[in-house]
PDB file of N, CA and C in Angstrom:
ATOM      1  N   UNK A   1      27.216  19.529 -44.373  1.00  0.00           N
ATOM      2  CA  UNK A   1      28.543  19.665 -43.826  1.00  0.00           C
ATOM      3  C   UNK A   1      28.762  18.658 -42.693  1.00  0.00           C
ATOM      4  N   UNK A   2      28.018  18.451 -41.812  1.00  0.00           N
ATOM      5  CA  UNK A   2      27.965  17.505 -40.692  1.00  0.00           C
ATOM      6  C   UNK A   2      27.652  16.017 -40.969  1.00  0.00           C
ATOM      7  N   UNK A   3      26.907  15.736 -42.369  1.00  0.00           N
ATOM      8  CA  UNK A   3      27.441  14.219 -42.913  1.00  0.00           C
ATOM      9  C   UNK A   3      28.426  14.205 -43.385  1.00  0.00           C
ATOM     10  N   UNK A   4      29.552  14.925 -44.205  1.00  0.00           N
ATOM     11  CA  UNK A   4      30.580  15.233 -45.142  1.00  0.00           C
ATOM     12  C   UNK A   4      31.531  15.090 -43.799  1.00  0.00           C
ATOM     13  N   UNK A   5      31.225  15.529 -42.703  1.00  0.00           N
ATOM     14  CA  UNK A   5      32.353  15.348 -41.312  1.00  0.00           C
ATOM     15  C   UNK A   5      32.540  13.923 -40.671  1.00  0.00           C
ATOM     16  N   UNK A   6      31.222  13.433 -41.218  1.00  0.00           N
ATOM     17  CA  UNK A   6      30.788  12.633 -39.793  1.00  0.00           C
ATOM     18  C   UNK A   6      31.523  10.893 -40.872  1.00  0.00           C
ATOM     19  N   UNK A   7      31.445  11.779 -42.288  1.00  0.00           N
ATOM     20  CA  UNK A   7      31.615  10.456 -43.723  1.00  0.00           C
ATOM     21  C   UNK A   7      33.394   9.908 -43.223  1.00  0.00           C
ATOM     22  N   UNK A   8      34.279  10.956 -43.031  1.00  0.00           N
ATOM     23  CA  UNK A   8      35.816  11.771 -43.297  1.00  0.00           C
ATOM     24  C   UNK A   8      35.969  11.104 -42.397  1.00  0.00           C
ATOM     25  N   UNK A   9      35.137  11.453 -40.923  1.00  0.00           N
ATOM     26  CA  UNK A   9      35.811  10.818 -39.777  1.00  0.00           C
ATOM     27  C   UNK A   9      35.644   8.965 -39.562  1.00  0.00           C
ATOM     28  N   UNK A  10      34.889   8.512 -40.241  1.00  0.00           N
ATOM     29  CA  UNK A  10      34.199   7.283 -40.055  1.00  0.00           C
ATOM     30  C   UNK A  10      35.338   6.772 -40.749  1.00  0.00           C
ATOM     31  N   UNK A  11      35.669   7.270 -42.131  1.00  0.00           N
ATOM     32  CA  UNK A  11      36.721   6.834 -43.254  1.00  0.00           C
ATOM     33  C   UNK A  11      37.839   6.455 -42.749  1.00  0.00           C
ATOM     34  N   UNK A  12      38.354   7.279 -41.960  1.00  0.00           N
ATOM     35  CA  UNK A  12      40.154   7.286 -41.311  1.00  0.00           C
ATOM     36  C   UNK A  12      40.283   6.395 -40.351  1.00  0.00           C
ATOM     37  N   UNK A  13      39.000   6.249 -39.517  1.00  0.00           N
ATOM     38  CA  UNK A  13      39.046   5.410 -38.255  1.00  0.00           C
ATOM     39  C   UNK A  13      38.720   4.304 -38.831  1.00  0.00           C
ATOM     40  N   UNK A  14      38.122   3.651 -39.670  1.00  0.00           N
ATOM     41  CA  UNK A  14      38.125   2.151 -40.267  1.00  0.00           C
ATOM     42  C   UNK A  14      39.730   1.797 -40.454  1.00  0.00           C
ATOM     43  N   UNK A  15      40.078   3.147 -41.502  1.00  0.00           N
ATOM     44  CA  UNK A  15      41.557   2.990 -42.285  1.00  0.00           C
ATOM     45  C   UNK A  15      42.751   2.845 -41.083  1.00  0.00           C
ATOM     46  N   UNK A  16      42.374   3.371 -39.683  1.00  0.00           N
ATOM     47  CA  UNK A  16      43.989   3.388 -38.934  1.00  0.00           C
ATOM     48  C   UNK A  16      43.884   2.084 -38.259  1.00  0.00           C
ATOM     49  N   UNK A  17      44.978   1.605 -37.970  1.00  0.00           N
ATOM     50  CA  UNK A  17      45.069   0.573 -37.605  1.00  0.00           C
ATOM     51  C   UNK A  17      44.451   0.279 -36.161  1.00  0.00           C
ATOM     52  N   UNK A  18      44.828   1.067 -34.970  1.00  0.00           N
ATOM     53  CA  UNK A  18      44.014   1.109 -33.925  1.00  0.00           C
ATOM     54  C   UNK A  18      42.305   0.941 -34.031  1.00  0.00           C
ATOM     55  N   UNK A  19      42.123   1.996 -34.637  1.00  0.00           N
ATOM     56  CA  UNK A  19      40.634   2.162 -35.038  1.00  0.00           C
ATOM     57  C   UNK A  19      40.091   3.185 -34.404  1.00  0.00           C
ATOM     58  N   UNK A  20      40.804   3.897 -32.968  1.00  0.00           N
ATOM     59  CA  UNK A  20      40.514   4.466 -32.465  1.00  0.00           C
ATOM     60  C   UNK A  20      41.212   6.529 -32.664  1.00  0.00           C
ATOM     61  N   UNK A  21      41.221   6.279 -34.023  1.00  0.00           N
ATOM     62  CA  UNK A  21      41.364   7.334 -34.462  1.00  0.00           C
ATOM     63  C   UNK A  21      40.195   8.495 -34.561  1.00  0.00           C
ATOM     64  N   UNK A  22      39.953   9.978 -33.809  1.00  0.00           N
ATOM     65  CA  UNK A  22      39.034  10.691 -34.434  1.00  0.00           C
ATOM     66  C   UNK A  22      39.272  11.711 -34.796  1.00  0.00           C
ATOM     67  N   UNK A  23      39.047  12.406 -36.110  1.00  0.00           N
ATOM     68  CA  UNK A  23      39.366  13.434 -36.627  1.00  0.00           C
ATOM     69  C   UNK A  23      38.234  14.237 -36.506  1.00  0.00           C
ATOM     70  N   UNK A  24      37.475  14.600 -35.800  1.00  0.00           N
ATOM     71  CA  UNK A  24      36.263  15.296 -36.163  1.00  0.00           C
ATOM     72  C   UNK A  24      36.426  16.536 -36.499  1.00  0.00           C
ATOM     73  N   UNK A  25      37.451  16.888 -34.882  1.00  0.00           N
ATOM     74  CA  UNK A  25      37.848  17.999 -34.794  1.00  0.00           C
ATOM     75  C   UNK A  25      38.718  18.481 -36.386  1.00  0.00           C
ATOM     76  N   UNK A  26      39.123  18.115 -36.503  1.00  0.00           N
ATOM     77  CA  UNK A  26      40.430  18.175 -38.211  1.00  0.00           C
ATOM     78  C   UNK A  26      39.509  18.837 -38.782  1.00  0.00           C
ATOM     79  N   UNK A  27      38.403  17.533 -38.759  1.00  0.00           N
ATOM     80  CA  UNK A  27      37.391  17.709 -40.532  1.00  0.00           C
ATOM     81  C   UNK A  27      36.371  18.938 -40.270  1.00  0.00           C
ATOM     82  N   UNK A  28      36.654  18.983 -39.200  1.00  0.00           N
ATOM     83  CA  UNK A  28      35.013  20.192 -38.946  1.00  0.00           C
ATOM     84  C   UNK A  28      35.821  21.935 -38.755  1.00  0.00           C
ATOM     85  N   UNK A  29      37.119  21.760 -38.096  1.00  0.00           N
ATOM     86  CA  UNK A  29      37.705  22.610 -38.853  1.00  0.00           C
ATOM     87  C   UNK A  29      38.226  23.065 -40.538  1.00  0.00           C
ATOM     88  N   UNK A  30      38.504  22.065 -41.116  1.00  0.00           N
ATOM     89  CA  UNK A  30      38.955  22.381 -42.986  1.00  0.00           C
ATOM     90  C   UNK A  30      37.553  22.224 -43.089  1.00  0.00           C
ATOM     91  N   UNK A  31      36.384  21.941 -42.874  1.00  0.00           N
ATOM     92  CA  UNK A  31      35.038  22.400 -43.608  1.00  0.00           C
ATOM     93  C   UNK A  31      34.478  23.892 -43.145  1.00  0.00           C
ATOM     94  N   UNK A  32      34.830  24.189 -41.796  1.00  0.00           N
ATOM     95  CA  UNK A  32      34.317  25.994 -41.653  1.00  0.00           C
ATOM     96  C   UNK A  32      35.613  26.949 -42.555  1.00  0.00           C
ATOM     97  N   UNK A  33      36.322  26.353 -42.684  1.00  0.00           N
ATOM     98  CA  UNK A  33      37.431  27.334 -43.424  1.00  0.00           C
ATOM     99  C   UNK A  33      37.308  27.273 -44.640  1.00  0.00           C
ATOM    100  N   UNK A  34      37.281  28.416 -45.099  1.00  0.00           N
ATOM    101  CA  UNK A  34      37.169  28.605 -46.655  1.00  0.00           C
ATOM    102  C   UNK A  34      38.490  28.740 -47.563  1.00  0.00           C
ATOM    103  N   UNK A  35      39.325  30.160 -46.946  1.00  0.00           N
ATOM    104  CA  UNK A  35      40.320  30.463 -47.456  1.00  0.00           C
ATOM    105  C   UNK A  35      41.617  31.016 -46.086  1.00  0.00           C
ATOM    106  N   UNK A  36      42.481  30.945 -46.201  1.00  0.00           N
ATOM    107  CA  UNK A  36      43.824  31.482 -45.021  1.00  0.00           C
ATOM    108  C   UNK A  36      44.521  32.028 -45.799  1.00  0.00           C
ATOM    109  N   UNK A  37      44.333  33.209 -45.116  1.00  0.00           N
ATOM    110  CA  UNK A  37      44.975  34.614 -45.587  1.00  0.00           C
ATOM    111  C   UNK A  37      45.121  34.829 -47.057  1.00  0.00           C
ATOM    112  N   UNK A  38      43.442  35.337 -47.373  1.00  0.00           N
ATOM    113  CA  UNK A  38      43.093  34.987 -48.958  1.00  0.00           C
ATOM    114  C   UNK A  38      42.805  33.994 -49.736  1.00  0.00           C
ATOM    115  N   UNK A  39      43.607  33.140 -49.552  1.00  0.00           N
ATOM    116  CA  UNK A  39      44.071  32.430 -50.578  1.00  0.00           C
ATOM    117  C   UNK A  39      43.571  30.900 -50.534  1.00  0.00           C
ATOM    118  N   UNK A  40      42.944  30.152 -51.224  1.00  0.00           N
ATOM    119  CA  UNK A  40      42.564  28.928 -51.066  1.00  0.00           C
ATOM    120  C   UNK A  40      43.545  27.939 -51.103  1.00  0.00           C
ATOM    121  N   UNK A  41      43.149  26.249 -50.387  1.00  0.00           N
ATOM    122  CA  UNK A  41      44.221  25.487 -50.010  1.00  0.00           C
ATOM    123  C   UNK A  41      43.329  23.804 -50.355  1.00  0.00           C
ATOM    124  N   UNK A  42      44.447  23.717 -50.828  1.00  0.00           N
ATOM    125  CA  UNK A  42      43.456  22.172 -51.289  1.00  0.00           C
ATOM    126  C   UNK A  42      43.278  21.386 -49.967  1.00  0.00           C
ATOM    127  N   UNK A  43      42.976  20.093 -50.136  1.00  0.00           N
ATOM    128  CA  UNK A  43      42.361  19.542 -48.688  1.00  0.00           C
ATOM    129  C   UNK A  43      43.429  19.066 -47.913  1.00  0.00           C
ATOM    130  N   UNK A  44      44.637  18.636 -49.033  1.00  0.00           N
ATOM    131  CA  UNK A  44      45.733  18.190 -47.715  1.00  0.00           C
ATOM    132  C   UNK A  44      46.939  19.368 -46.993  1.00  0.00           C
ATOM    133  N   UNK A  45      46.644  20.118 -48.042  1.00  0.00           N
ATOM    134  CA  UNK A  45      47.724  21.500 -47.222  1.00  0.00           C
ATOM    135  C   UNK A  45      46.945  21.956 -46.235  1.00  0.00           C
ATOM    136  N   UNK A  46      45.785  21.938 -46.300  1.00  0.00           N
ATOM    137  CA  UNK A  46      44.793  22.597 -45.338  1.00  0.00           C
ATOM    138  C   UNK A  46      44.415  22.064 -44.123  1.00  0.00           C
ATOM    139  N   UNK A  47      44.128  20.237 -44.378  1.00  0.00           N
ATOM    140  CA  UNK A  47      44.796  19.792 -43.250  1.00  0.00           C
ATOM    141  C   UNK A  47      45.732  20.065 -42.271  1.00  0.00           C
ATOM    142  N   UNK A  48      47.237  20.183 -42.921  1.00  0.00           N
ATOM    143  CA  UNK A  48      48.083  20.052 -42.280  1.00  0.00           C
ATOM    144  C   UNK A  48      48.395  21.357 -41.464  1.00  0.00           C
ATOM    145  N   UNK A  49      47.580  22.695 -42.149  1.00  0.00           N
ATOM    146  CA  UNK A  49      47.300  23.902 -41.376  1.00  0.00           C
ATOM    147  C   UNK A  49      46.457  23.768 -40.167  1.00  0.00           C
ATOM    148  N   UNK A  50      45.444  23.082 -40.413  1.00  0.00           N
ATOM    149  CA  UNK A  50      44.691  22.557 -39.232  1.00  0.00           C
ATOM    150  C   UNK A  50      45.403  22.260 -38.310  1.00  0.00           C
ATOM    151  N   UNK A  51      46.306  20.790 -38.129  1.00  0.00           N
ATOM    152  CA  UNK A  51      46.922  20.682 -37.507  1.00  0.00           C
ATOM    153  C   UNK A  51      47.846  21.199 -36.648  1.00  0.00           C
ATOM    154  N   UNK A  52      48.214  22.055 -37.414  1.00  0.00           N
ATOM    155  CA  UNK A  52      49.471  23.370 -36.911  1.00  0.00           C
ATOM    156  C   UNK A  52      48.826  24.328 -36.062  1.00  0.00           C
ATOM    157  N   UNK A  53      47.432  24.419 -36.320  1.00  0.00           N
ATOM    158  CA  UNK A  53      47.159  25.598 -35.726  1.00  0.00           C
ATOM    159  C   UNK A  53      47.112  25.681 -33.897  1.00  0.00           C
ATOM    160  N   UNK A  54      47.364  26.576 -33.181  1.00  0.00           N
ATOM    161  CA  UNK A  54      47.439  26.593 -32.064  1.00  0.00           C
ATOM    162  C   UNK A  54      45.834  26.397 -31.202  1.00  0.00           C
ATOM    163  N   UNK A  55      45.423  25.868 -30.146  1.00  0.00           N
ATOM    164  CA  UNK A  55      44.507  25.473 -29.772  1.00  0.00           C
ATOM    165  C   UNK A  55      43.234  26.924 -29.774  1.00  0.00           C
ATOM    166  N   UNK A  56      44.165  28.280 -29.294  1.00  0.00           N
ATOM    167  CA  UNK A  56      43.569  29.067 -28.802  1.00  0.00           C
ATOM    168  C   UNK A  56      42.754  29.559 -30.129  1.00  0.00           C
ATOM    169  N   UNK A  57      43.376  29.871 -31.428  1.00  0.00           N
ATOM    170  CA  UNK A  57      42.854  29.785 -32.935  1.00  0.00           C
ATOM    171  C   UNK A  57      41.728  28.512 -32.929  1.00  0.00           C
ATOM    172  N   UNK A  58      42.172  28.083 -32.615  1.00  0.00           N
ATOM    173  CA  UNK A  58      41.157  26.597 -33.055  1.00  0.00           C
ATOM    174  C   UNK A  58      39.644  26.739 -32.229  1.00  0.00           C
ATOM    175  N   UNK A  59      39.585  27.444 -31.171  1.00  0.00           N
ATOM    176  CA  UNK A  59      39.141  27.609 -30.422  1.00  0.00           C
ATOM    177  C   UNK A  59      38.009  28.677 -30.638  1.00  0.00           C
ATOM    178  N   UNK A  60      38.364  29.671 -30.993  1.00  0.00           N
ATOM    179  CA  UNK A  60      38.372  30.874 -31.362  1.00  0.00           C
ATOM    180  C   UNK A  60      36.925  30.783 -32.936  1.00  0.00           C
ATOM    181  N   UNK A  61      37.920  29.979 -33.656  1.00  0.00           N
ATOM    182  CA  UNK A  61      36.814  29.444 -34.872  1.00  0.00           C
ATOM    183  C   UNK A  61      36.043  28.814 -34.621  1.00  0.00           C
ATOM    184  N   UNK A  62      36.094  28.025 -33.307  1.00  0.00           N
ATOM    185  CA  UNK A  62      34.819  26.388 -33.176  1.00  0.00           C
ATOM    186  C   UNK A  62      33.728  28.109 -32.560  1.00  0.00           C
ATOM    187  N   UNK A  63      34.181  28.986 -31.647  1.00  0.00           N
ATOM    188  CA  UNK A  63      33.610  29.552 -30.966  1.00  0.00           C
ATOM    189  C   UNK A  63      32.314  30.558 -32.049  1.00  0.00           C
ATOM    190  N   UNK A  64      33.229  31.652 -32.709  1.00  0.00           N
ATOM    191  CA  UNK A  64      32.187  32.053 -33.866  1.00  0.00           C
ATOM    192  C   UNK A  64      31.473  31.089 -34.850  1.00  0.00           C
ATOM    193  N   UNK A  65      31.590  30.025 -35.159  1.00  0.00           N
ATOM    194  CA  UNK A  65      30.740  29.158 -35.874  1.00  0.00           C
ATOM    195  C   UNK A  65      29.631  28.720 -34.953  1.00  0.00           C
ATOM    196  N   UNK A  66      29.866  28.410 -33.662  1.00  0.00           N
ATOM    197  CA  UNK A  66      28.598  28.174 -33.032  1.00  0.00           C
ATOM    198  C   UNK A  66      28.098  29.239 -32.952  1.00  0.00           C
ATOM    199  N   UNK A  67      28.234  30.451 -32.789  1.00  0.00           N
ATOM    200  CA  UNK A  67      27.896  31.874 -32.612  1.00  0.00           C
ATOM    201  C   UNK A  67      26.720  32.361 -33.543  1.00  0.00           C
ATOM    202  N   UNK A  68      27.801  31.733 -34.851  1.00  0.00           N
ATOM    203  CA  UNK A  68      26.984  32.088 -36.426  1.00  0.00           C
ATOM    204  C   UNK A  68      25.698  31.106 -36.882  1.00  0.00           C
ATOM    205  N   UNK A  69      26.189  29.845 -36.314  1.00  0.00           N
ATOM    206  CA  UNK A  69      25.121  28.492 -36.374  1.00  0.00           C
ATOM    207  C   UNK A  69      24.168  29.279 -35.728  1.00  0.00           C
ATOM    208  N   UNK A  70      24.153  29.615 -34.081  1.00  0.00           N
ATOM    209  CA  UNK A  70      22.832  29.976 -33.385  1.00  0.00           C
ATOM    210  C   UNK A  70      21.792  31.272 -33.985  1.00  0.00           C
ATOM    211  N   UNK A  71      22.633  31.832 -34.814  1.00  0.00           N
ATOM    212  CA  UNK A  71      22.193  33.429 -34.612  1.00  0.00           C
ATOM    213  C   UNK A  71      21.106  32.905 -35.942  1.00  0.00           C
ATOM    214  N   UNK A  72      20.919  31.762 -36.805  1.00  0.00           N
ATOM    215  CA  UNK A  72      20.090  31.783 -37.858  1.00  0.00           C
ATOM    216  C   UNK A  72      19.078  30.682 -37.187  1.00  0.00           C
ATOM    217  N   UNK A  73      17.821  30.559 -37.659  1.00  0.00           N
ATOM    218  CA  UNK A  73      17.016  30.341 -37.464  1.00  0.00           C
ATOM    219  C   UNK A  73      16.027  30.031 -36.150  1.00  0.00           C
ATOM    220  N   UNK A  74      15.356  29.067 -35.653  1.00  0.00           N
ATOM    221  CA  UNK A  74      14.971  29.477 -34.678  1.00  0.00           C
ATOM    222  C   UNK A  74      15.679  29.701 -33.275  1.00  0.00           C
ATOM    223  N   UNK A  75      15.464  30.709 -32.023  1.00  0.00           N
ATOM    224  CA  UNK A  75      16.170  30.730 -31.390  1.00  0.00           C
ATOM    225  C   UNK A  75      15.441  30.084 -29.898  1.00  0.00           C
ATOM    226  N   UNK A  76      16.566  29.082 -29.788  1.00  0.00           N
ATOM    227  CA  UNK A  76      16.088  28.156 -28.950  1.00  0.00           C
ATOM    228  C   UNK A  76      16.705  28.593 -27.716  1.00  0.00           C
ATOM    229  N   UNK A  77      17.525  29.514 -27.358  1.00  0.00           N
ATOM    230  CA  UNK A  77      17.710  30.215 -25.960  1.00  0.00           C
ATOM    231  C   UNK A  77      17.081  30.446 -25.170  1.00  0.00           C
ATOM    232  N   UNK A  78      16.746  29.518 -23.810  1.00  0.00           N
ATOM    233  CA  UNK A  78      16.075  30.384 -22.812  1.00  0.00           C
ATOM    234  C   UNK A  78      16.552  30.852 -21.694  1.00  0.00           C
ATOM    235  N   UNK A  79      16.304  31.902 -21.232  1.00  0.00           N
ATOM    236  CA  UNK A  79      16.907  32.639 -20.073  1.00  0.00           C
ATOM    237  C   UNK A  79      15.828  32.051 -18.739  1.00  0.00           C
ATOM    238  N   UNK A  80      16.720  31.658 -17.812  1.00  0.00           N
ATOM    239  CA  UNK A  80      15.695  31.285 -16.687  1.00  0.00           C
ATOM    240  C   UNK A  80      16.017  31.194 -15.398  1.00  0.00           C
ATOM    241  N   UNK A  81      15.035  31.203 -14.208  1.00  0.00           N
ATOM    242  CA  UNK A  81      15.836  31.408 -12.555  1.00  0.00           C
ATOM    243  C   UNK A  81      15.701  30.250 -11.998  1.00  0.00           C
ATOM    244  N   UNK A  82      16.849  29.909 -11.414  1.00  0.00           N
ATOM    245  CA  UNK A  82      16.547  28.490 -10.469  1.00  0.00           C
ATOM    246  C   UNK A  82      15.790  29.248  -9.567  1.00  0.00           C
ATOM    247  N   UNK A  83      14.760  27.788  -9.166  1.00  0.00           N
ATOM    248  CA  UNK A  83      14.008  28.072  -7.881  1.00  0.00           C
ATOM    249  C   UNK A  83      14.423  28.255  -6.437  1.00  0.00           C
ATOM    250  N   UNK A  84      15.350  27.281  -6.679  1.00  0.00           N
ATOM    251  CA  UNK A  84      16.240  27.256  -5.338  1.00  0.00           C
ATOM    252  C   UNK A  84      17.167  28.101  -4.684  1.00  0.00           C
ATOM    253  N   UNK A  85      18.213  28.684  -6.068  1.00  0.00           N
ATOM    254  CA  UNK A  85      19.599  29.374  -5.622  1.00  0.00           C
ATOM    255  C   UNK A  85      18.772  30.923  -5.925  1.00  0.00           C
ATOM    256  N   UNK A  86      18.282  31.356  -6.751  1.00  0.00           N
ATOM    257  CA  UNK A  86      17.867  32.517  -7.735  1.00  0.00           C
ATOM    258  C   UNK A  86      18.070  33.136  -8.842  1.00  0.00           C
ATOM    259  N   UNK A  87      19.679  32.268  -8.815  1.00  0.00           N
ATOM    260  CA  UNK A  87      20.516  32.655  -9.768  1.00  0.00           C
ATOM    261  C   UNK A  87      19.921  32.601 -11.585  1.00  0.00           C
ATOM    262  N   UNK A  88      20.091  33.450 -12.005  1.00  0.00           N
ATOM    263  CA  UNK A  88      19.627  33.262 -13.797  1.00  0.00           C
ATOM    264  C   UNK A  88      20.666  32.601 -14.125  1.00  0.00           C
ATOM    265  N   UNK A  89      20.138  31.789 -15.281  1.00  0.00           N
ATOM    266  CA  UNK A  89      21.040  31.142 -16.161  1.00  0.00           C
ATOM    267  C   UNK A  89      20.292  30.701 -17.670  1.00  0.00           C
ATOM    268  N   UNK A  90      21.421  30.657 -18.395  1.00  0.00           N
ATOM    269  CA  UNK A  90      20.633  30.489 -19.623  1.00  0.00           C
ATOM    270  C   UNK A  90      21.051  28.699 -20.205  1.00  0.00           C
ATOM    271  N   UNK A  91      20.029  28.381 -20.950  1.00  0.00           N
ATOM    272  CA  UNK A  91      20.194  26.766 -21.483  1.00  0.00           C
ATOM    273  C   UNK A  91      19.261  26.740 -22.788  1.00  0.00           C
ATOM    274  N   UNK A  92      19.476  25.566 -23.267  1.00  0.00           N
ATOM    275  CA  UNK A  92      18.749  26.050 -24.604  1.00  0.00           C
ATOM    276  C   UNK A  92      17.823  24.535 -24.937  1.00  0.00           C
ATOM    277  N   UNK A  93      16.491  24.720 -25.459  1.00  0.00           N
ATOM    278  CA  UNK A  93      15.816  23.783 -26.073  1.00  0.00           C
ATOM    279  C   UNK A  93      15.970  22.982 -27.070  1.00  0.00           C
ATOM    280  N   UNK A  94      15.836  21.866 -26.640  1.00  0.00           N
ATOM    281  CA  UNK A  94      16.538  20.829 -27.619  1.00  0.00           C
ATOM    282  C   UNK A  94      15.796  20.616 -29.016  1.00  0.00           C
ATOM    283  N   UNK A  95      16.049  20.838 -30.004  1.00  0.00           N
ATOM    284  CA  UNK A  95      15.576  20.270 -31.194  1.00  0.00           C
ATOM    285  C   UNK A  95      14.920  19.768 -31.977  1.00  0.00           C
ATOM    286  N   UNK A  96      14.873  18.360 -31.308  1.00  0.00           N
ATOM    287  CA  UNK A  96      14.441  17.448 -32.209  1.00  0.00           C
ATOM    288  C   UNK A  96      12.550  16.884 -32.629  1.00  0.00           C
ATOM    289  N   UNK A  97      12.864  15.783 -33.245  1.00  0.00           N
ATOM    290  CA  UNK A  97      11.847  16.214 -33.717  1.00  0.00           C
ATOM    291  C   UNK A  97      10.497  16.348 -33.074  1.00  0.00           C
ATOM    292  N   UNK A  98      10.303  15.914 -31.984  1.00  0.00           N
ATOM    293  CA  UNK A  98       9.477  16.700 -31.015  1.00  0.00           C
ATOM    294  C   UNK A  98       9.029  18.111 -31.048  1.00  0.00           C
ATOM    295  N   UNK A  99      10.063  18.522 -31.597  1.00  0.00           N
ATOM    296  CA  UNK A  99      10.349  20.391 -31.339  1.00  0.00           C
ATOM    297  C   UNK A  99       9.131  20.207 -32.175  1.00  0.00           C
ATOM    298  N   UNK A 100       9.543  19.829 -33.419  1.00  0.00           N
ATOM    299  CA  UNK A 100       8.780  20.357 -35.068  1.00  0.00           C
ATOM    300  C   UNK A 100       7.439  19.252 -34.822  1.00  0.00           C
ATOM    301  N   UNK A 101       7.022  18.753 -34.329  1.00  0.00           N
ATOM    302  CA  UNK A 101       5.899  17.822 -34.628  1.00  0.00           C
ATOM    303  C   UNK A 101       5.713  16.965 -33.494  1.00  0.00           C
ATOM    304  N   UNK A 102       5.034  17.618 -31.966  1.00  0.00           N
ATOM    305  CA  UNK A 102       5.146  16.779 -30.692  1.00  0.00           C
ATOM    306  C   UNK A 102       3.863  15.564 -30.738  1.00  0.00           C
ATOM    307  N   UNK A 103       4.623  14.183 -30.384  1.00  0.00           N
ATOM    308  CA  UNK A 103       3.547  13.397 -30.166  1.00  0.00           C
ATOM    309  C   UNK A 103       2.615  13.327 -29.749  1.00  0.00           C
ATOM    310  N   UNK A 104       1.510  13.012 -29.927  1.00  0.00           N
ATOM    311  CA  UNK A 104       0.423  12.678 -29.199  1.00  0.00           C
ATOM    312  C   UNK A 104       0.086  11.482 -28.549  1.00  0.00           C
ATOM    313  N   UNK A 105       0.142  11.308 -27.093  1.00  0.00           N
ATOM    314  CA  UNK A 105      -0.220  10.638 -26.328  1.00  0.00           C
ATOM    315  C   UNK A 105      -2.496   9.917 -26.490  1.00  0.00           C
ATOM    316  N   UNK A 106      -2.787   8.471 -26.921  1.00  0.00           N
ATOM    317  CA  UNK A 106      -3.744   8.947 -27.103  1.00  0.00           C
ATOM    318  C   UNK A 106      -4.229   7.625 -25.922  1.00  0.00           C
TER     319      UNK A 106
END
């Protein structure tokens, strides 16, 4: 889904004349959406729903998809206290491929 976003957005911004066109937001919304209110929508009506939609909706969906992204596989959340203030706060461990296979220094 995130090459299929990253393909869409690369596409339009070659194609507009500025160049400085980004749709990410567009494309990464019509790819978490399946169906509106039932009913399926081909890619350019669905677009143009995108578009329409009010920020706080838009918002709302970016919000449960990260929600739903985090809640599967590993959970990289850590809860932790600054030394200084005391205050807890939470931040999360990065990924990559370090995560899965850390170098060795030799």
């Amino acid at each position: 889904m995130l090459d299929s976003i990253s393909e869409r957005s690369k596409e339009v911004r070659k194609k507009s004349k500025s160049g400085k066109v980004d749709n990410t937001l567009l494309y990464t919304l019509t790819e978490l959406i399946d169906k509106v209110d039932g009913r399926e929508m081909d890619d350019v009506e669905l677009e143009k729903w995108a578009i329409a939609l009010p920020l706080a909706d838009t918002n709302a969906i970016l919000q449960y998809s990260d929600k739903f992204n985090n809640s599967i596989g590993i959970d990289t959340e850590i809860m932790t206290t600054c030394p200084i203030c005391g205050l807890s706060y939470t931040s999360r461990l990065k990924t990559t491929n370090e995560f899965f296979r850390p170098s060795l220094d030799f």
